[in-house]
C-alpha atoms as a PDB file:
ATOM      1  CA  UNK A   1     -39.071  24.944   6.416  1.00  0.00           C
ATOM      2  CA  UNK A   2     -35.677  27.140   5.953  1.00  0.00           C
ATOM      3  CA  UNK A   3     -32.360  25.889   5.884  1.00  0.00           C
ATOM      4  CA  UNK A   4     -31.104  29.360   8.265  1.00  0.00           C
ATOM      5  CA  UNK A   5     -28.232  28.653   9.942  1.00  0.00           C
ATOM      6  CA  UNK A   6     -27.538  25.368   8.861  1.00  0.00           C
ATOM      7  CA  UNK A   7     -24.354  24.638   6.373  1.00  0.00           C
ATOM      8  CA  UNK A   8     -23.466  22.166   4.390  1.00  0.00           C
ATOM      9  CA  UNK A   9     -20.286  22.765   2.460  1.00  0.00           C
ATOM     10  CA  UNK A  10     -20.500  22.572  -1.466  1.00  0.00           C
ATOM     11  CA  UNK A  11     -18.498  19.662  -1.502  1.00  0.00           C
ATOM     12  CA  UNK A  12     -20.114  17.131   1.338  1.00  0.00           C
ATOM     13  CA  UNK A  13     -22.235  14.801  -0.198  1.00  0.00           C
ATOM     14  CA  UNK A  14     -25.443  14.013   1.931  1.00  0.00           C
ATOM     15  CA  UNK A  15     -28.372  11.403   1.101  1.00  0.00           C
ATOM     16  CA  UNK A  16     -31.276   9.726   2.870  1.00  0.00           C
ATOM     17  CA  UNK A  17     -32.387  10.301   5.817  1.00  0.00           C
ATOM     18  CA  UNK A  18     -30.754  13.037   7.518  1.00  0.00           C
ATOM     19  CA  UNK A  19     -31.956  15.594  10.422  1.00  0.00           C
ATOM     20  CA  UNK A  20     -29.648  18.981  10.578  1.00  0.00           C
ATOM     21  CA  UNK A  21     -30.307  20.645  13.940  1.00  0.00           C
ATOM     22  CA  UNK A  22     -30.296  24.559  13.934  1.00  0.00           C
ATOM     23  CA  UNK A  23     -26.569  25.563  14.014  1.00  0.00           C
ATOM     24  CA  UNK A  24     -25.155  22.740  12.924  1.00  0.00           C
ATOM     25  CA  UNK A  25     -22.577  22.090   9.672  1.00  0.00           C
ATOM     26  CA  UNK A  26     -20.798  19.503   7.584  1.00  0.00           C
ATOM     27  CA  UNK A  27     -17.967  20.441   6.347  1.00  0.00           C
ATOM     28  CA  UNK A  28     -16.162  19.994   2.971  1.00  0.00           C
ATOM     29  CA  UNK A  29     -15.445  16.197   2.502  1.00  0.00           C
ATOM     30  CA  UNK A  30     -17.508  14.861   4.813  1.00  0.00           C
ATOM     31  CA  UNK A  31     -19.592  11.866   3.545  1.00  0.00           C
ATOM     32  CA  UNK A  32     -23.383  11.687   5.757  1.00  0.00           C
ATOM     33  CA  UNK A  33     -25.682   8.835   4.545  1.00  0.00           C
ATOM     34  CA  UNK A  34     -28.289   7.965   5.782  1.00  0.00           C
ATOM     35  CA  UNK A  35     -29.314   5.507   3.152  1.00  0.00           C
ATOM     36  CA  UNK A  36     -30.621   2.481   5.354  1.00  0.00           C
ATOM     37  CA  UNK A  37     -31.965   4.529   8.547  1.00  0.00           C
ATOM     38  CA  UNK A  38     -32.136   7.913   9.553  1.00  0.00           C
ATOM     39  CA  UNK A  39     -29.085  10.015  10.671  1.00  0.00           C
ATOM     40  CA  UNK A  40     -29.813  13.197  13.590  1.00  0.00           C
ATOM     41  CA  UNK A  41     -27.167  15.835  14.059  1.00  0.00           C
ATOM     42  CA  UNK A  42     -28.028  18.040  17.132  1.00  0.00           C
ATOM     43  CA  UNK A  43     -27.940  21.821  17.429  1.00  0.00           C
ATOM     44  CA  UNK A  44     -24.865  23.430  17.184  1.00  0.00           C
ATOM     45  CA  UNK A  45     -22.450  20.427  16.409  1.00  0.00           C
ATOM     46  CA  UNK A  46     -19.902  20.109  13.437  1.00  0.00           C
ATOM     47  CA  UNK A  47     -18.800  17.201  11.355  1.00  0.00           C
ATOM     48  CA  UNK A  48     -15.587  18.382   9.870  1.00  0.00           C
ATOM     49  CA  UNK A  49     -13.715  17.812   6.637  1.00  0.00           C
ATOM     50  CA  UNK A  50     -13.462  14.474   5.450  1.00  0.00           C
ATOM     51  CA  UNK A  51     -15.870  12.374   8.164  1.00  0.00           C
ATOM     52  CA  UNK A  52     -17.964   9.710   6.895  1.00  0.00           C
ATOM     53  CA  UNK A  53     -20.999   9.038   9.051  1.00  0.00           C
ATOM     54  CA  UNK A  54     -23.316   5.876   8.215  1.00  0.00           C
ATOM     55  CA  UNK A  55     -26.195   3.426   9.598  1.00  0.00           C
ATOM     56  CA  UNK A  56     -26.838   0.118   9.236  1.00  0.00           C
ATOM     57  CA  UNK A  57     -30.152  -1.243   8.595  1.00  0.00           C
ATOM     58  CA  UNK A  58     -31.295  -1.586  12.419  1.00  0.00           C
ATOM     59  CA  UNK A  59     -29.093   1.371  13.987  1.00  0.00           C
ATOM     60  CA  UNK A  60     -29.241   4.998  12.812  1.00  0.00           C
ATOM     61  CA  UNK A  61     -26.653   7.269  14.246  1.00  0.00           C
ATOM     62  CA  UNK A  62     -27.427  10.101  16.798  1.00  0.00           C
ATOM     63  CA  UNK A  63     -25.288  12.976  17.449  1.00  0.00           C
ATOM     64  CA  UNK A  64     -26.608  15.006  20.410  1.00  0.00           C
ATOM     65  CA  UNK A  65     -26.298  18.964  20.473  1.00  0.00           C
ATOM     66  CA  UNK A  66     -23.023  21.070  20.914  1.00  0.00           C
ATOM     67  CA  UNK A  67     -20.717  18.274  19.448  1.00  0.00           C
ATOM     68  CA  UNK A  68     -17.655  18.245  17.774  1.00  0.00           C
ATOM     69  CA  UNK A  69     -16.337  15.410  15.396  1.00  0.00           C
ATOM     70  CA  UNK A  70     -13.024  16.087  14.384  1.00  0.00           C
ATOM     71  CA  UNK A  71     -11.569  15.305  10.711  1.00  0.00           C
ATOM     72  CA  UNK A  72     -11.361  12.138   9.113  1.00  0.00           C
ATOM     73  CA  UNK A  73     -13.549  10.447  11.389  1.00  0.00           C
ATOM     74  CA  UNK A  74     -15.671   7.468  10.643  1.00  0.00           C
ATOM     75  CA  UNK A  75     -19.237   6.874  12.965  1.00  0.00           C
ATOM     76  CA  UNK A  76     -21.391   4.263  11.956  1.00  0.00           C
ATOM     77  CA  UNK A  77     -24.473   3.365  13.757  1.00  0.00           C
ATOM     78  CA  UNK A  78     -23.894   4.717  16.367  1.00  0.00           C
ATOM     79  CA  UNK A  79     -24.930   7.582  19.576  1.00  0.00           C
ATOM     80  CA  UNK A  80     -23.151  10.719  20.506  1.00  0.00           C
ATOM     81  CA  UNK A  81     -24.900  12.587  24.120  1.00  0.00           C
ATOM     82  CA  UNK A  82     -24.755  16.074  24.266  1.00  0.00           C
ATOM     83  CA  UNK A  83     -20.984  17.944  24.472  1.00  0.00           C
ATOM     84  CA  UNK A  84     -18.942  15.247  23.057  1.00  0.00           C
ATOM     85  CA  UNK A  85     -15.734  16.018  21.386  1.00  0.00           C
ATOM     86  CA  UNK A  86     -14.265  13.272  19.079  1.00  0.00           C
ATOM     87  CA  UNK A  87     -10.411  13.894  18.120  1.00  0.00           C
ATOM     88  CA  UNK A  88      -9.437  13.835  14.613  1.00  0.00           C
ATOM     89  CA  UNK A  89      -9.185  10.000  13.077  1.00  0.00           C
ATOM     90  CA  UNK A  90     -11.217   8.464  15.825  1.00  0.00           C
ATOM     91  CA  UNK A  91     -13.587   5.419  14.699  1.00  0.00           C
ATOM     92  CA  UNK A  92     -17.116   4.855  16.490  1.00  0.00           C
ATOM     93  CA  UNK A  93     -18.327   1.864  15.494  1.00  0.00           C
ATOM     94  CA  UNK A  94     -21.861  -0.013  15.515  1.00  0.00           C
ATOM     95  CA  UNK A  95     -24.035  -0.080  18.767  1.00  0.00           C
ATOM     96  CA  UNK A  96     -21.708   2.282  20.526  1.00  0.00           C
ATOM     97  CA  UNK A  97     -22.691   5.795  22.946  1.00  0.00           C
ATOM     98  CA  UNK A  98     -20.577   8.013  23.975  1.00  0.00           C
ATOM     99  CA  UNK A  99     -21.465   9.657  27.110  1.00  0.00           C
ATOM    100  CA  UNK A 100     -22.369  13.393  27.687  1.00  0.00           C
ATOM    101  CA  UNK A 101     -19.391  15.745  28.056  1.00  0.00           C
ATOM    102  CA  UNK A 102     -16.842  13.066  26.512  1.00  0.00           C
ATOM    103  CA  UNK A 103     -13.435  13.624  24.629  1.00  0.00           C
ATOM    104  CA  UNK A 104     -12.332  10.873  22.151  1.00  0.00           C
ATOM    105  CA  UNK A 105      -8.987  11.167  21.724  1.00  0.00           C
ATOM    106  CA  UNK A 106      -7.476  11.415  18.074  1.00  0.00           C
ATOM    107  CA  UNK A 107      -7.164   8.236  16.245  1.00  0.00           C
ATOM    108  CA  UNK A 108      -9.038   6.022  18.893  1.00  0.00           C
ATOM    109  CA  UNK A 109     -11.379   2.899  18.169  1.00  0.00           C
ATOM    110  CA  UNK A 110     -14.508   2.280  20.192  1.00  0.00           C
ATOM    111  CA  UNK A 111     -15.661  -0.607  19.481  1.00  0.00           C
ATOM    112  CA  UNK A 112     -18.883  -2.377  18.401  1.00  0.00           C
ATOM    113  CA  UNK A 113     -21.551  -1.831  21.407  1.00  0.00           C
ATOM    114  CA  UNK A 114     -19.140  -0.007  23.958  1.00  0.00           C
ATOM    115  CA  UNK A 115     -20.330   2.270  26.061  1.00  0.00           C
ATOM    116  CA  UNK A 116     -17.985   5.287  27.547  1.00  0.00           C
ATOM    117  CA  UNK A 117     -19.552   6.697  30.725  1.00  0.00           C
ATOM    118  CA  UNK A 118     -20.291  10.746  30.411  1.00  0.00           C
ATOM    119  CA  UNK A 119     -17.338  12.827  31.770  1.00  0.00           C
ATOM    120  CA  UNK A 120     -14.703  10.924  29.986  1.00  0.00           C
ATOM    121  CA  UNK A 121     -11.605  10.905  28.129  1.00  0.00           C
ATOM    122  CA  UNK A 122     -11.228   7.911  26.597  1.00  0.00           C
ATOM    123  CA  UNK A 123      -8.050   7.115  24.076  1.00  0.00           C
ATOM    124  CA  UNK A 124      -6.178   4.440  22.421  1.00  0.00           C
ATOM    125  CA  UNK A 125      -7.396   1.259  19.829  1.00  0.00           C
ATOM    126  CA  UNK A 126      -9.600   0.109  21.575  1.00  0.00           C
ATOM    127  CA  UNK A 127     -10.001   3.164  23.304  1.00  0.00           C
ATOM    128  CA  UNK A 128     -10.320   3.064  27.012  1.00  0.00           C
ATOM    129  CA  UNK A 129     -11.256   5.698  29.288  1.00  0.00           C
ATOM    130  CA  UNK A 130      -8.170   7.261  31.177  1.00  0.00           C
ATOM    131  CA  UNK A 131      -9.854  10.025  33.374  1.00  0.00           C
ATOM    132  CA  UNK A 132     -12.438  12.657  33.950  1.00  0.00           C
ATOM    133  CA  UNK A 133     -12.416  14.728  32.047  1.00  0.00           C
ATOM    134  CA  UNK A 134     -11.871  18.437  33.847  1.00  0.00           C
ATOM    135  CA  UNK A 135     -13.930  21.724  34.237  1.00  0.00           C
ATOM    136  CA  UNK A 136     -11.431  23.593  31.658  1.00  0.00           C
ATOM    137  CA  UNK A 137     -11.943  20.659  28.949  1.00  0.00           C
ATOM    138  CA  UNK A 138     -15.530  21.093  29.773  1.00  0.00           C
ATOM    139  CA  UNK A 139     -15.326  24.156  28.930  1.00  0.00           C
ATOM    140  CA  UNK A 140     -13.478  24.029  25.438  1.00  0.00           C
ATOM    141  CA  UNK A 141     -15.682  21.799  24.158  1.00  0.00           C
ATOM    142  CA  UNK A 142     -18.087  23.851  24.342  1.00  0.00           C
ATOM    143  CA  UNK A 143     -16.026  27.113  23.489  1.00  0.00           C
ATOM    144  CA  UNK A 144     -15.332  24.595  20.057  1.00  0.00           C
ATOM    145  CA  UNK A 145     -18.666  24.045  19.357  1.00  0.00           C
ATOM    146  CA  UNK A 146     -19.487  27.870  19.585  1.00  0.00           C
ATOM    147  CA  UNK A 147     -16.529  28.336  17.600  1.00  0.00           C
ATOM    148  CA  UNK A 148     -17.917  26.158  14.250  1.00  0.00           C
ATOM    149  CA  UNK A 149     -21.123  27.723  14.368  1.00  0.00           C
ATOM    150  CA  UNK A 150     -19.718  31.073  13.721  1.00  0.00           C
ATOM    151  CA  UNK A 151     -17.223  29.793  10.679  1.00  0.00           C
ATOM    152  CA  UNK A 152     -19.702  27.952   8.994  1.00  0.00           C
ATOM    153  CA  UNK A 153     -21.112  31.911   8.338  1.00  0.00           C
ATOM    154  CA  UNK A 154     -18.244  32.769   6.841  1.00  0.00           C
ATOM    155  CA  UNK A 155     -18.632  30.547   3.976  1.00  0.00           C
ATOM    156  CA  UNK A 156     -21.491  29.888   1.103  1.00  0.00           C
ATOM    157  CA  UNK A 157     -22.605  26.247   1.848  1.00  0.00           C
ATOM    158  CA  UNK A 158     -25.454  24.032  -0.443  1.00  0.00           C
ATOM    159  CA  UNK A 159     -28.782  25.100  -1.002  1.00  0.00           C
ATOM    160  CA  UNK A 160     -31.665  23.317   0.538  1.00  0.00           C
ATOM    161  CA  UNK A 161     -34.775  22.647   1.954  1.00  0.00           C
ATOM    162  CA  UNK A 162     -35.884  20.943   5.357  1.00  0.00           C
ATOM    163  CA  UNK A 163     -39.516  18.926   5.707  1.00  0.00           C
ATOM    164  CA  UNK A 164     -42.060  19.581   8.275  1.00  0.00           C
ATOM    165  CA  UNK A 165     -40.082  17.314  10.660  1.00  0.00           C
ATOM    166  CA  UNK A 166     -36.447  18.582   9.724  1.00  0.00           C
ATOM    167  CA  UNK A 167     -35.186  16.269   7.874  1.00  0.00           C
ATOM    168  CA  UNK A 168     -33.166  17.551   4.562  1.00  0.00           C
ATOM    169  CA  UNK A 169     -34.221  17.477   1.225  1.00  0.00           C
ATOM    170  CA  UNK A 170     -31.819  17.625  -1.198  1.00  0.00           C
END
């Protein structure tokens, strides 16, 4: 199966079990293992520089399509609906979802096994939700999403190969 229009940046290390969706990048720095269980990124969503991403033996982590996770964030075992923007530094820890059409703000903590409703902004350690989130955020987050998708084909990423059910091989 080709690797077209996926990118993974020469210097993101990924192992295990790991599912790209069509459109979708990690970006220089970022650390995506899937070592204990399996690890899905959606169609068109971005893990930017320097995010690690994890599992734990019992939870894989899910990221739905069309999502953005800022830089320097940590997931882990977790689920990530559709549209969800996380802010730069945020940490989503085991057990958690995050909601459809949800904005993490920068440097927030969900916690182990929280669950933000969709349409949400949710901020702070631990993050709580503060409002709805409105038709113009809506609207960037997916205008950001469209946005990686056409950088990550301005630059030469890592070569490799996808299985008959999309997971990498590297």
């Amino acid at each position: 199966m080709s690797n077209t229009h996926r990118f993974i940046a020469p210097s993101a290390d990924v192992l295990g079990k790991v599912k790209l969706g069509k459109n979708a990048s990690i970006w220089f720095q970022a650390v995506v293992r899937g070592d204990l269980n399996e690890i899905v990124i959606g169609e068109n969503s971005n893990v930017q520089d320097g995010t690690i991403i994890h599992v734990m033996d019992h939870l894989p982590t899910h990221i739905g399509n069309n999502v953005t996770i800022g830089h320097n964030c940590i997931l882990h075992g977790c689920t990530l609906e559709d549209y969800v923007y996380i802010g730069m530094g945020a940490i989503v820890m085991n057990g958690a979802t995050i909601g459809h059409h949800t904005i993490i703000g920068a440097g927030a903590l969900i916690t182990e096994n929280t669950v933000i409703p969709p349409y949400s902004v949710a901020v702070g350690s631990p993050a709580k939700v503060i409002k709805s989130v409105s038709e113009e955020q809506i609207l960037d987050i997916e205008e950001n999403a469209k946005q990686y998708v056409a950088f990550s084909k301005q630059y030469p990423g890592k070569s490799f190969d996808l299985d008959q059910d999309g997971y990498l091989i590297l």
